[in-house]
C-alpha atoms as a PDB file:
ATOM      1  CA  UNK A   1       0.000   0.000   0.000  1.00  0.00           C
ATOM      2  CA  UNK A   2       2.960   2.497   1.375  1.00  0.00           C
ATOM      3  CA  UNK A   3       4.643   1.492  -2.595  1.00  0.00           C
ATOM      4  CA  UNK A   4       1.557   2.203  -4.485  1.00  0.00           C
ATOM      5  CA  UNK A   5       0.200   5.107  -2.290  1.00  0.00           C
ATOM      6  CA  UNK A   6       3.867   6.823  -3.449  1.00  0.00           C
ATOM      7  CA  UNK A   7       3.621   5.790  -6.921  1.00  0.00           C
ATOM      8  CA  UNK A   8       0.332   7.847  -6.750  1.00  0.00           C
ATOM      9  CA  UNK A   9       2.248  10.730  -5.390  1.00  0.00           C
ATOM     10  CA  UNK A  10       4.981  10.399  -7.994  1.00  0.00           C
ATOM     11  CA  UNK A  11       2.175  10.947 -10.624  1.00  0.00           C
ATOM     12  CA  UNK A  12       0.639  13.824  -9.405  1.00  0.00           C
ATOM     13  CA  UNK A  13       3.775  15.566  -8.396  1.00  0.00           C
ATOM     14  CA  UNK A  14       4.477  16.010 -12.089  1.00  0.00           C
ATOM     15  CA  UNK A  15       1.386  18.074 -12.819  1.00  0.00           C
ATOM     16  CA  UNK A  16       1.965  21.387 -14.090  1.00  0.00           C
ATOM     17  CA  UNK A  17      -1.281  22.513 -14.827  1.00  0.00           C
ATOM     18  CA  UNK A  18      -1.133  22.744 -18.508  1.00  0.00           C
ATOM     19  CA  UNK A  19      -3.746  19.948 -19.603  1.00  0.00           C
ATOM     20  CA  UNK A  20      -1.815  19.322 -22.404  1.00  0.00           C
ATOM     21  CA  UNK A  21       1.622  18.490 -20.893  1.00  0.00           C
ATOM     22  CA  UNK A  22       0.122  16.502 -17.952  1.00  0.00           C
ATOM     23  CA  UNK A  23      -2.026  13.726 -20.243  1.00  0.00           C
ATOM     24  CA  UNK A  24       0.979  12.518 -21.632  1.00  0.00           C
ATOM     25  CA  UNK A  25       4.174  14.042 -20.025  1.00  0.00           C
ATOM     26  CA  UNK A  26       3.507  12.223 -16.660  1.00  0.00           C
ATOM     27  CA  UNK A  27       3.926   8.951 -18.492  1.00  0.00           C
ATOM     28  CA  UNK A  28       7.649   7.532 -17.982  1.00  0.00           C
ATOM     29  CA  UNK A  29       6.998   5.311 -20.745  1.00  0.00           C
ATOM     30  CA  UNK A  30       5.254   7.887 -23.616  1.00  0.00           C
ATOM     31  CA  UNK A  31       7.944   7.283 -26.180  1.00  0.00           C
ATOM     32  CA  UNK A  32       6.352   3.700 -26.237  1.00  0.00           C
ATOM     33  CA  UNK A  33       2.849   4.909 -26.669  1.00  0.00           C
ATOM     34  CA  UNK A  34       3.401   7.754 -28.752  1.00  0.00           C
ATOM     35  CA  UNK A  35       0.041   7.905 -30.401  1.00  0.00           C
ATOM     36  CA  UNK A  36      -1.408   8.872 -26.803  1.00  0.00           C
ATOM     37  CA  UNK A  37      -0.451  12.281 -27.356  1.00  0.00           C
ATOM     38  CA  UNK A  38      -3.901  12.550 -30.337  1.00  0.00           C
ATOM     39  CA  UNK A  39      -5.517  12.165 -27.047  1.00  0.00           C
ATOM     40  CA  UNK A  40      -4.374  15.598 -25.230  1.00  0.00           C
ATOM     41  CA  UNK A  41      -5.621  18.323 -27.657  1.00  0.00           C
ATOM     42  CA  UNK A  42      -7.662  20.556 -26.624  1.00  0.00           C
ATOM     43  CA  UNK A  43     -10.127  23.725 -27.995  1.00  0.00           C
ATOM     44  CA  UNK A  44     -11.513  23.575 -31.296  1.00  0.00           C
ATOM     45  CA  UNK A  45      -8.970  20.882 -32.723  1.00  0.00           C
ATOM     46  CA  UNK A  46      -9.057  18.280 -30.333  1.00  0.00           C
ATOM     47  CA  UNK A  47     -10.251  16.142 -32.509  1.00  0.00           C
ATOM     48  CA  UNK A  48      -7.513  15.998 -35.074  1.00  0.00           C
ATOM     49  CA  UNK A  49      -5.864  11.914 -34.581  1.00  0.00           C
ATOM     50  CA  UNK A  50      -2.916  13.063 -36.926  1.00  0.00           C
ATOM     51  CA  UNK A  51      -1.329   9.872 -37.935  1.00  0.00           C
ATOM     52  CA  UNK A  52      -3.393   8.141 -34.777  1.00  0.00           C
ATOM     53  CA  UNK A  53      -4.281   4.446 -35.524  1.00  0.00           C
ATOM     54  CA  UNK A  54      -1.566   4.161 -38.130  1.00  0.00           C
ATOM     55  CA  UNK A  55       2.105   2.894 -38.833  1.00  0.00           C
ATOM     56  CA  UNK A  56       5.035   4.436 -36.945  1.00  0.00           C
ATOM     57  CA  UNK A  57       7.291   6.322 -40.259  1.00  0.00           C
ATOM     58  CA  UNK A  58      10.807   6.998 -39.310  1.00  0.00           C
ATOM     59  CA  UNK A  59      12.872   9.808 -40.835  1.00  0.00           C
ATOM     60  CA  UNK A  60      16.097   8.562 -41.210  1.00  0.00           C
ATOM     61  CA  UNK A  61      17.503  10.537 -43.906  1.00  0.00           C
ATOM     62  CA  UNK A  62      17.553  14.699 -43.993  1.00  0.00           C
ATOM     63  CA  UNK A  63      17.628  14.877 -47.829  1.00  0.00           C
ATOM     64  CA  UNK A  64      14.919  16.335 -49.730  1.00  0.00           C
ATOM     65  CA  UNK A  65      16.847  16.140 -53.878  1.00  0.00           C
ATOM     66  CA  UNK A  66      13.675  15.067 -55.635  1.00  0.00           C
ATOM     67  CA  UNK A  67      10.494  16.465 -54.201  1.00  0.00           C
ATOM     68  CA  UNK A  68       8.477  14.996 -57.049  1.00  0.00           C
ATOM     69  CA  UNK A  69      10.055  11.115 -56.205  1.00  0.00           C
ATOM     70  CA  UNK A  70      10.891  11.617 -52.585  1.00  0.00           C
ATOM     71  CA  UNK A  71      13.023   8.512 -51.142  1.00  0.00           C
ATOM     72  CA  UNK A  72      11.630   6.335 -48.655  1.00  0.00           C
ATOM     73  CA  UNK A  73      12.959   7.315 -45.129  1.00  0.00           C
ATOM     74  CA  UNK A  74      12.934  10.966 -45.912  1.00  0.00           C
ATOM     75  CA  UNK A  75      10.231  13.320 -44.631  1.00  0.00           C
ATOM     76  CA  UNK A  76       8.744  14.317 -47.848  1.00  0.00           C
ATOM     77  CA  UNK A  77       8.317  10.287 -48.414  1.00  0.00           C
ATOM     78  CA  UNK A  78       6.136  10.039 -45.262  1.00  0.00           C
ATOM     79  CA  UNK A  79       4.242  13.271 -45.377  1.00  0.00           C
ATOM     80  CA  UNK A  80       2.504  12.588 -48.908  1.00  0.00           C
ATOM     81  CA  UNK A  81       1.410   8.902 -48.467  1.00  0.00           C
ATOM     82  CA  UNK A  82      -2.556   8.049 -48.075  1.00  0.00           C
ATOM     83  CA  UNK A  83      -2.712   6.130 -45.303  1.00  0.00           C
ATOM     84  CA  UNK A  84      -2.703   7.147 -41.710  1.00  0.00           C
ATOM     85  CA  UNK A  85       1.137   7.695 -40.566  1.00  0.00           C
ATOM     86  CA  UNK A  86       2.746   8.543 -36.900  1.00  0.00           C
ATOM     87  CA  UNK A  87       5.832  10.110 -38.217  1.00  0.00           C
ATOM     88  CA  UNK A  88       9.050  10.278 -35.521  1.00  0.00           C
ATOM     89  CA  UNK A  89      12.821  10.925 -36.453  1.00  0.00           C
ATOM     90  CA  UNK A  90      15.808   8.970 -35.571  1.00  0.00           C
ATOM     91  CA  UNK A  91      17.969  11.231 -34.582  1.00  0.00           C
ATOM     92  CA  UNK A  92      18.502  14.686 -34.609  1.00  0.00           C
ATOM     93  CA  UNK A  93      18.180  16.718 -38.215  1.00  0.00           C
ATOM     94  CA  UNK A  94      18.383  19.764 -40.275  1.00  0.00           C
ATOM     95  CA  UNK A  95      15.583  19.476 -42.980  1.00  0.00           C
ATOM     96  CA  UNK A  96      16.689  22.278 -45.912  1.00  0.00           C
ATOM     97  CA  UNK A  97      13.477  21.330 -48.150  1.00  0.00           C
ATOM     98  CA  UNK A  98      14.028  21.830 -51.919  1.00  0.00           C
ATOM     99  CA  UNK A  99      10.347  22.665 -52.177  1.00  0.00           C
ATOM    100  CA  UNK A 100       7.362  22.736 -50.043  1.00  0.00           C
ATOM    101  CA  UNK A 101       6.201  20.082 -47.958  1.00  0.00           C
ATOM    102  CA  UNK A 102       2.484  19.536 -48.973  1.00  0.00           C
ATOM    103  CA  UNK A 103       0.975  17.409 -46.450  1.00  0.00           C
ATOM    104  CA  UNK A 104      -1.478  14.841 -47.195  1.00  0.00           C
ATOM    105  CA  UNK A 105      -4.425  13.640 -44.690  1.00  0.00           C
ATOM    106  CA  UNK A 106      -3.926  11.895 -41.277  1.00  0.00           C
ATOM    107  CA  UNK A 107      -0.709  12.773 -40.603  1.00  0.00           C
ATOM    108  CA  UNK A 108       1.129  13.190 -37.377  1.00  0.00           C
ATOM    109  CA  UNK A 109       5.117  14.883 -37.493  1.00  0.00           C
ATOM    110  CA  UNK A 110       6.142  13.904 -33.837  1.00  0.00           C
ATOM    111  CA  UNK A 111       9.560  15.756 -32.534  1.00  0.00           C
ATOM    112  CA  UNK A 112       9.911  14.631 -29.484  1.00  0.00           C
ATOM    113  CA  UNK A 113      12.631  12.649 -28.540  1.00  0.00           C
ATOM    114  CA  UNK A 114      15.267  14.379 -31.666  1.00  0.00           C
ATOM    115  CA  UNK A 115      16.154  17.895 -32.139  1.00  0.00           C
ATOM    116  CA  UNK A 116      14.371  18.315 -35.630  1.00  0.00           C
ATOM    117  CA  UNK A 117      15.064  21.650 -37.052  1.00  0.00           C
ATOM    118  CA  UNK A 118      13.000  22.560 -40.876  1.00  0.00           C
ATOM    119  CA  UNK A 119      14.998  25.445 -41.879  1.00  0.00           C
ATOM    120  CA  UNK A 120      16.673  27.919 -44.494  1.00  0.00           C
ATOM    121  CA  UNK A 121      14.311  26.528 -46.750  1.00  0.00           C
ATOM    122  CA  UNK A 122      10.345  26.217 -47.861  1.00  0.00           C
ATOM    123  CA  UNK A 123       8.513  25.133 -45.154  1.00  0.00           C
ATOM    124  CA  UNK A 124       4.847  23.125 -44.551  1.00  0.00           C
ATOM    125  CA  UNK A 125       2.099  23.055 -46.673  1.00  0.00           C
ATOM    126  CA  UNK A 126      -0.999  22.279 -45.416  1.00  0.00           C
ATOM    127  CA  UNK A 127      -3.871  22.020 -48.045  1.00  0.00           C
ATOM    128  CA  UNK A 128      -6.868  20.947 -48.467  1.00  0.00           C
ATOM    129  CA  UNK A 129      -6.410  17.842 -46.570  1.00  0.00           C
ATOM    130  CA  UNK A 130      -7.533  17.456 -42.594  1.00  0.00           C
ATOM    131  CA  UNK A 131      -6.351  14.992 -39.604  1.00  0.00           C
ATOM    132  CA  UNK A 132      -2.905  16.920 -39.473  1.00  0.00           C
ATOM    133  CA  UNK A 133      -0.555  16.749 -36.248  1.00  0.00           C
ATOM    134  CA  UNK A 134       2.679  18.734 -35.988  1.00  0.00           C
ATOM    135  CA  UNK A 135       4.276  18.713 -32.649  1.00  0.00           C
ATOM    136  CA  UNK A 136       7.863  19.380 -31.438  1.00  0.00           C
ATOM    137  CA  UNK A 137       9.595  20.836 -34.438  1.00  0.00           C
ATOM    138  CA  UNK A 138      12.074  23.822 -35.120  1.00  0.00           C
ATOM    139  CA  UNK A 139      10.530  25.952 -37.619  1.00  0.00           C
ATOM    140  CA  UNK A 140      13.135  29.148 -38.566  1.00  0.00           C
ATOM    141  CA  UNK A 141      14.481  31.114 -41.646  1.00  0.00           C
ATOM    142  CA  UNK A 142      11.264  29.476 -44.158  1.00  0.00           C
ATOM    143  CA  UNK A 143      12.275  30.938 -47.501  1.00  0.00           C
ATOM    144  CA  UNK A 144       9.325  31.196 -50.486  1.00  0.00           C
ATOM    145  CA  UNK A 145       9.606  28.596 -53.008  1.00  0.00           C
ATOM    146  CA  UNK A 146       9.238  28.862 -56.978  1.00  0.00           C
ATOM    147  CA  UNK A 147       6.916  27.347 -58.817  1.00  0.00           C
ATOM    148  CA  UNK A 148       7.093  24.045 -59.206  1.00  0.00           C
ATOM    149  CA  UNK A 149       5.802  20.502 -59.367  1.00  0.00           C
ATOM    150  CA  UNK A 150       5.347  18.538 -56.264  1.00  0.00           C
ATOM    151  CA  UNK A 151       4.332  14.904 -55.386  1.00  0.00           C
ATOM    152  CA  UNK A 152       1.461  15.150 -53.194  1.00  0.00           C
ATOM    153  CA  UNK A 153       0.695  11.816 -52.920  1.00  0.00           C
ATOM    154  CA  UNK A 154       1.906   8.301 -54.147  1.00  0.00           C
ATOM    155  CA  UNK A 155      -0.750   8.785 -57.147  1.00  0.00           C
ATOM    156  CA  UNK A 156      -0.235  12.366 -58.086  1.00  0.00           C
ATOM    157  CA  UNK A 157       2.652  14.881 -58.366  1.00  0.00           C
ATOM    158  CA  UNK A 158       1.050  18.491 -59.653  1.00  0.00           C
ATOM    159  CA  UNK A 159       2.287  22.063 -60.546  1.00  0.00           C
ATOM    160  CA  UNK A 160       2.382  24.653 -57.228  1.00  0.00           C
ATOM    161  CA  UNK A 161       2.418  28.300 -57.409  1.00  0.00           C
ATOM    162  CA  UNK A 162       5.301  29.705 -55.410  1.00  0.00           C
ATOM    163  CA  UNK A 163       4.756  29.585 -51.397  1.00  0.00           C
ATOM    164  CA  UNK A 164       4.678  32.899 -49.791  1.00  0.00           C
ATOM    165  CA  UNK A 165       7.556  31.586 -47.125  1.00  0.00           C
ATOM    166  CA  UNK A 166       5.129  31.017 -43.831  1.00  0.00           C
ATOM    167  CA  UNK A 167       6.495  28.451 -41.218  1.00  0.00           C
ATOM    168  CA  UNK A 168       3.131  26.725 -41.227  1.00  0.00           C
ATOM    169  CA  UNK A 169       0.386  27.499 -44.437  1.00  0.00           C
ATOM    170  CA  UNK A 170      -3.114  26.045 -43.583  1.00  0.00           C
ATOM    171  CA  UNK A 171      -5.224  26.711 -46.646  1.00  0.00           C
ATOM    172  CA  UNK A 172      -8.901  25.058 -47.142  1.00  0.00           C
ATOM    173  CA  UNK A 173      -7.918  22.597 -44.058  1.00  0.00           C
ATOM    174  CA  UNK A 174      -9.645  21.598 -41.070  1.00  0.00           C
ATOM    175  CA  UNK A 175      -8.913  19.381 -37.816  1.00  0.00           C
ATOM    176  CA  UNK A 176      -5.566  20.452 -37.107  1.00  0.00           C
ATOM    177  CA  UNK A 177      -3.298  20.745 -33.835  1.00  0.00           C
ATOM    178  CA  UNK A 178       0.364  22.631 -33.810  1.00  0.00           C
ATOM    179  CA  UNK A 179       1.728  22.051 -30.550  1.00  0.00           C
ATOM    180  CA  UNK A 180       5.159  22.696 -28.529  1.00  0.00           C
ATOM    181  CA  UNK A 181       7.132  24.022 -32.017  1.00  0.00           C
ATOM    182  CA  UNK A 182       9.326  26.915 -32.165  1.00  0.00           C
ATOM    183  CA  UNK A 183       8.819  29.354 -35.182  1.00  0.00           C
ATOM    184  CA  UNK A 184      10.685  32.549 -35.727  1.00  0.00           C
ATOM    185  CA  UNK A 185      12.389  34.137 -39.095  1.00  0.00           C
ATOM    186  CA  UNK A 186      10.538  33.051 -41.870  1.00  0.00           C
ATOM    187  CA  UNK A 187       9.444  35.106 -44.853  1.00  0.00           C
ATOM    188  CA  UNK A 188       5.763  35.806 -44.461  1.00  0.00           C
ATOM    189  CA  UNK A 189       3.883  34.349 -41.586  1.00  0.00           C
ATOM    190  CA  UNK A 190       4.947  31.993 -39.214  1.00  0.00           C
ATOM    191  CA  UNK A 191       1.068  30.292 -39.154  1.00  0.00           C
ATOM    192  CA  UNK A 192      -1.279  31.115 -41.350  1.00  0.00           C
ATOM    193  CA  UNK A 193      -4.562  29.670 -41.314  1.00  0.00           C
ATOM    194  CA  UNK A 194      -6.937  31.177 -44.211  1.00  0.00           C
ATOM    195  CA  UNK A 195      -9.563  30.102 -47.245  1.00  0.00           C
ATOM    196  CA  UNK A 196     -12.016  28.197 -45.046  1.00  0.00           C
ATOM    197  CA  UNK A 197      -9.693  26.741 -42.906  1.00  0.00           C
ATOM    198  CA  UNK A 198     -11.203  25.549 -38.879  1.00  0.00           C
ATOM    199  CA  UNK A 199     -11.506  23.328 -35.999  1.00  0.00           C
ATOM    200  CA  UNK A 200      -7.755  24.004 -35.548  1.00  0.00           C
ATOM    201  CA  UNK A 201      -5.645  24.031 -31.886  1.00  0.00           C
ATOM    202  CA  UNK A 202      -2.744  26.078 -31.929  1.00  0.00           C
ATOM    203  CA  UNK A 203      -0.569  25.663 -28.415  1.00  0.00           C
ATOM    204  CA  UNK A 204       2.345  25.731 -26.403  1.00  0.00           C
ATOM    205  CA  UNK A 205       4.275  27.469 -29.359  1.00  0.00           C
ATOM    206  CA  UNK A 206       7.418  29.497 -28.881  1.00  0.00           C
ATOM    207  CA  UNK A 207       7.678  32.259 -31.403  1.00  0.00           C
ATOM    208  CA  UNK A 208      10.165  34.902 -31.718  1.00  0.00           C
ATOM    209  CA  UNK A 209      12.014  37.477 -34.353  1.00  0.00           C
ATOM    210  CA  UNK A 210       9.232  37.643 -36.386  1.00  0.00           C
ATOM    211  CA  UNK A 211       6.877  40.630 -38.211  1.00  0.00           C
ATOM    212  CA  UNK A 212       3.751  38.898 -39.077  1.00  0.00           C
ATOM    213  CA  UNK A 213       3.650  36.161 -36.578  1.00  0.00           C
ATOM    214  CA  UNK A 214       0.089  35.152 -36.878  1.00  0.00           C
ATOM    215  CA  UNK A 215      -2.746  35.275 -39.740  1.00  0.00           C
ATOM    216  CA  UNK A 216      -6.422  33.714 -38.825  1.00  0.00           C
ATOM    217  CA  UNK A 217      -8.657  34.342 -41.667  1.00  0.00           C
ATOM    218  CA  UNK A 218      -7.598  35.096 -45.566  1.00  0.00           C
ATOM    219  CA  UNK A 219      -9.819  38.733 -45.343  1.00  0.00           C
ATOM    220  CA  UNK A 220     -12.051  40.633 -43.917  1.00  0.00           C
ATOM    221  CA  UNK A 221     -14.255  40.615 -46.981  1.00  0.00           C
ATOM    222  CA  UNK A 222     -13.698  36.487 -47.413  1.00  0.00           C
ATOM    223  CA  UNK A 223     -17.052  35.485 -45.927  1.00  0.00           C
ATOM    224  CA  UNK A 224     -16.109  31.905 -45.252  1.00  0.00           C
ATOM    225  CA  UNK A 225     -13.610  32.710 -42.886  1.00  0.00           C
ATOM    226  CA  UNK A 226     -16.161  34.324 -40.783  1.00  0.00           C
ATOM    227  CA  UNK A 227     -17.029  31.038 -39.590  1.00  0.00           C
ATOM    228  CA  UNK A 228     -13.353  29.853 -38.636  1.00  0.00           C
ATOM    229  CA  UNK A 229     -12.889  27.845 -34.858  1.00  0.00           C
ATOM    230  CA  UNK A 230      -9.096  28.651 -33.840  1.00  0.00           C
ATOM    231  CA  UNK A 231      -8.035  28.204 -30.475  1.00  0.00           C
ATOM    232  CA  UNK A 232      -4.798  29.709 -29.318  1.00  0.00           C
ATOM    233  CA  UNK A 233      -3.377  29.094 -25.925  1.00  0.00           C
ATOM    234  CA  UNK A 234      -0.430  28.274 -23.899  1.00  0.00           C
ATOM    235  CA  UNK A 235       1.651  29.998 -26.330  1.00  0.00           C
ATOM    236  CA  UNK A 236       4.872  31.936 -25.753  1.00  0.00           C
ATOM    237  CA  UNK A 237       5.211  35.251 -27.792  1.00  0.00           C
ATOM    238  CA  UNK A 238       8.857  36.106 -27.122  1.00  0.00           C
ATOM    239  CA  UNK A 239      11.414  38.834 -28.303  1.00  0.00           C
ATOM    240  CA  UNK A 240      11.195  39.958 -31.459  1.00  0.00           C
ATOM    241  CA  UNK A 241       8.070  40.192 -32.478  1.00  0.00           C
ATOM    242  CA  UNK A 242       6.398  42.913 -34.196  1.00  0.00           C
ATOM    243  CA  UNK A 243       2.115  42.361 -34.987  1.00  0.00           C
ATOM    244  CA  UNK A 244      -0.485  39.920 -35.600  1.00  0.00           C
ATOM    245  CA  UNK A 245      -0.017  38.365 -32.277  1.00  0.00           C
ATOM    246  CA  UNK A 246      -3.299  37.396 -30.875  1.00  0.00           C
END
């Protein structure tokens, strides 16, 4: 009884009082249960699963030469296949994409456990698709990217207009959750969630050196984004900023 009452203890003890943080980081063994973490969103995109329910994808290789045949093991592999994928990294990385990473559905990029910088480079892409997870990842110094053509999944590689250089471009998306990333430097926005995009969580995000930080609807004349759910909290808005903070 004495044993169990401190395990008790021992759990409690590491509550912090962020709800997010204490449903999975009080769990010695979470790197073994990963997918527990599609359980701890909160606000209006708590229910994006990500990549929950699916295979485990492991980055093992930084490279990004061919962003219309991506190799297996890279990011850009992972990101664009159909079915549900938990994606972690296997060690610690610099990801310079050649292009833009256009996510496809059900798709969780999980950082924890590696030091996973995207960087001096075109960032994510996040159209049209919904389910989407990214959690744990450097995001700095996003660069736009020409036009070009761009596997977006294992059927279908089409032509993309040039990126505007945001950290994080939601367009036309819904059910999504970016939590504990760092952003700062990019071209254009560091998240910006526009054209009927909704039900999205954004949390425990550490931005800095930055102009337009934040951009939550495409207009004030686009009607559809009148409608948008965002929920922003437990975020860090640190040196450097100038507007469009929240």
């Amino acid at each position: 009884i004495v044993n169990g009452s401190r395990r008790g203890l021992q759990y409690l003890s590491c509550r912090t009082g962020n709800p997010i943080d204490d449903c999975w980081r009080c769990d010695p063994n979470w790197a073994s249960n990963r997918q527990r973490l599609a359980d701890c969103a909160i606000g209006f995109g708590k229910n994006a699963i990500g990549g929950g329910n699916g295979r485990i994808y492991i980055v093992d290789d930084n490279g990004d030469d061919d962003p219309v045949n991506p190799k297996p093991g890279t990011l850009r592999y992972g990101v664009i296949q159909t079915e549900p994928l938990w994606i972690i990294f296997a060690r610690d990385m610099v990801i310079q994409l050649q292009q833009q990473l256009v996510m496809n559905s059900h798709k969780t990029i999980d950082g924890r456990g590696a030091s996973v910088h995207i960087a001096n480079g075109p960032c994510i892409t996040i159209h049209d698709v919904s389910n989407i997870i990214i959690h744990g990842i450097h995001i700095h110094d996003c660069k736009p990217s020409p036009p070009g053509t761009i596997r977006d999944s294992p059927q279908h590689a089409g032509r993309w207009i040039e990126s505007d250089g945001d950290g994080i471009s939601i367009f036309a998306s819904r059910d999504i959750w970016v939590d504990h990333c760092s952003l700062s430097n990019c071209h254009d926005g560091l998240i910006d969630a526009i054209h009927d995009s909704t039900d999205i969580t954004i949390s425990n995000n550490y931005m800095t050196h930055h102009d337009k930080v934040m951009l939550l609807g495409h207009s004030d004349a686009y009607l559809p984004d009148k409608a948008m759910r965002v929920t922003v909290a437990f975020n860090h808005f640190g040196e450097g900023l100038v507007q469009r903070m929240p």
